[in-house]
C-alpha atoms as a PDB file:
ATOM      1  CA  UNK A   1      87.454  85.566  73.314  1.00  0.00           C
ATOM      2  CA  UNK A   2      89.220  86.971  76.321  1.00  0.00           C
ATOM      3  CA  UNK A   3      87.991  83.819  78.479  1.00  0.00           C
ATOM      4  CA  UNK A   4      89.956  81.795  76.070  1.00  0.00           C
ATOM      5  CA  UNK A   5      93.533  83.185  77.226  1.00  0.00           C
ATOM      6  CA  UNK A   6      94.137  82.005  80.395  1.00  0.00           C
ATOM      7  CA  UNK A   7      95.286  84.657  82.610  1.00  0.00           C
ATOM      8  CA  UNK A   8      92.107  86.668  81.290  1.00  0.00           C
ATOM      9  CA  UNK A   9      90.165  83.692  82.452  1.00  0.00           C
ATOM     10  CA  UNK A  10      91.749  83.727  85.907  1.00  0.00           C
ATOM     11  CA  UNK A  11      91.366  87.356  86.725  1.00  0.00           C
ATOM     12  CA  UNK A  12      87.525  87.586  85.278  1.00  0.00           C
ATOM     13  CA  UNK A  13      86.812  84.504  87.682  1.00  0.00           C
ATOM     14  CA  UNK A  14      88.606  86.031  91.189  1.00  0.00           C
ATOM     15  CA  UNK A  15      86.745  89.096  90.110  1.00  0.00           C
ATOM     16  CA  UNK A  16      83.329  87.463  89.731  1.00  0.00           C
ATOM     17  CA  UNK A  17      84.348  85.610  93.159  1.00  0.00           C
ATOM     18  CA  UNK A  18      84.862  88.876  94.639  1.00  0.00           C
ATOM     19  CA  UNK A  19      81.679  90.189  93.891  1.00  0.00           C
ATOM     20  CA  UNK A  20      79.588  87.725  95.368  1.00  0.00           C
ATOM     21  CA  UNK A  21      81.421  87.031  97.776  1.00  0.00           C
ATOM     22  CA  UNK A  22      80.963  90.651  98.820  1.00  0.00           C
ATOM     23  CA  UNK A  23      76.927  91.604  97.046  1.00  0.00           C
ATOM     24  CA  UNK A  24      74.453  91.823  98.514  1.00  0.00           C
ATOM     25  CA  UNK A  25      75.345  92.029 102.133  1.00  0.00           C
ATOM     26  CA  UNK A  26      77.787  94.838 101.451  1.00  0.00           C
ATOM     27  CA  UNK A  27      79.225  94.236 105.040  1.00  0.00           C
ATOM     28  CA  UNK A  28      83.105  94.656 104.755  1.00  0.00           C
ATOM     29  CA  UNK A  29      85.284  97.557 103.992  1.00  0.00           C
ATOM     30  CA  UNK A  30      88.295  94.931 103.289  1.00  0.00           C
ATOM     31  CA  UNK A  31      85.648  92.965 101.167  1.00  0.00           C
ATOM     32  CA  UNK A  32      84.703  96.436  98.857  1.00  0.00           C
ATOM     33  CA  UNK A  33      88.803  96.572  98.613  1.00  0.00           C
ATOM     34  CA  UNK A  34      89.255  92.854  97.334  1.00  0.00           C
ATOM     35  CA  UNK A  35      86.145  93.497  94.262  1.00  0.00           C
ATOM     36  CA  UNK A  36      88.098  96.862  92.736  1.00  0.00           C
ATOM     37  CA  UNK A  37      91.329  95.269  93.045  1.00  0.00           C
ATOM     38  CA  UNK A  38      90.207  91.987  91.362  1.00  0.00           C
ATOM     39  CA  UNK A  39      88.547  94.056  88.809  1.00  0.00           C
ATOM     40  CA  UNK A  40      91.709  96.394  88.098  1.00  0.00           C
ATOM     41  CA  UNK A  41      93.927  93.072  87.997  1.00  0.00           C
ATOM     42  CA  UNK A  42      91.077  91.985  85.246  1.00  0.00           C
ATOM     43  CA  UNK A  43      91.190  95.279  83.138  1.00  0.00           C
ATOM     44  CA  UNK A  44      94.942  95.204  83.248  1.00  0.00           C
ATOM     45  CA  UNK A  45      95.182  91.653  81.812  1.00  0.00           C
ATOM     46  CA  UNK A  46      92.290  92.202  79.368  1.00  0.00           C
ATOM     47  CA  UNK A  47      94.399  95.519  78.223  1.00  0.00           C
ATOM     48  CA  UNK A  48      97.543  93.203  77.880  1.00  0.00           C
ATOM     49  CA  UNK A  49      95.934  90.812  76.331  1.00  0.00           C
ATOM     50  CA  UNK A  50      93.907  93.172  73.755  1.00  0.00           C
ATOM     51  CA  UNK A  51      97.362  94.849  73.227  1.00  0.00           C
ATOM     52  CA  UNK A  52      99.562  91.736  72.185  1.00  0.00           C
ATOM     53  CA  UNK A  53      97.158  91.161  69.351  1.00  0.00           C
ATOM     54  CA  UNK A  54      96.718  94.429  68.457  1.00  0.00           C
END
């Protein structure tokens, strides 16, 4: 469902870039950053989202 709504969709996907982009190596302190920012940007949309149909 969340996939469906497009700002969802576009935060899930830089997320999932992040992380491998940065797994397995684990090499980069700037890389670590980018995958819990990208994820926080995700939970915030999927909260917005989740809250608009509430």
């Amino acid at each position: 469902m969340l996939s469906a709504v497009p700002a969802v969709a576009e935060e899930i996907t830089s997320f999932h870039t992040a992380v491998q982009s940065y797994y397995p190596q684990q090499d980069c302190v700037e890389k670590a950053l980018q995958v819990i920012h990208d994820g926080m940007a995700f939970l915030d949309a999927a909260k917005r989202c989740w809250e608009s149909i509430r």
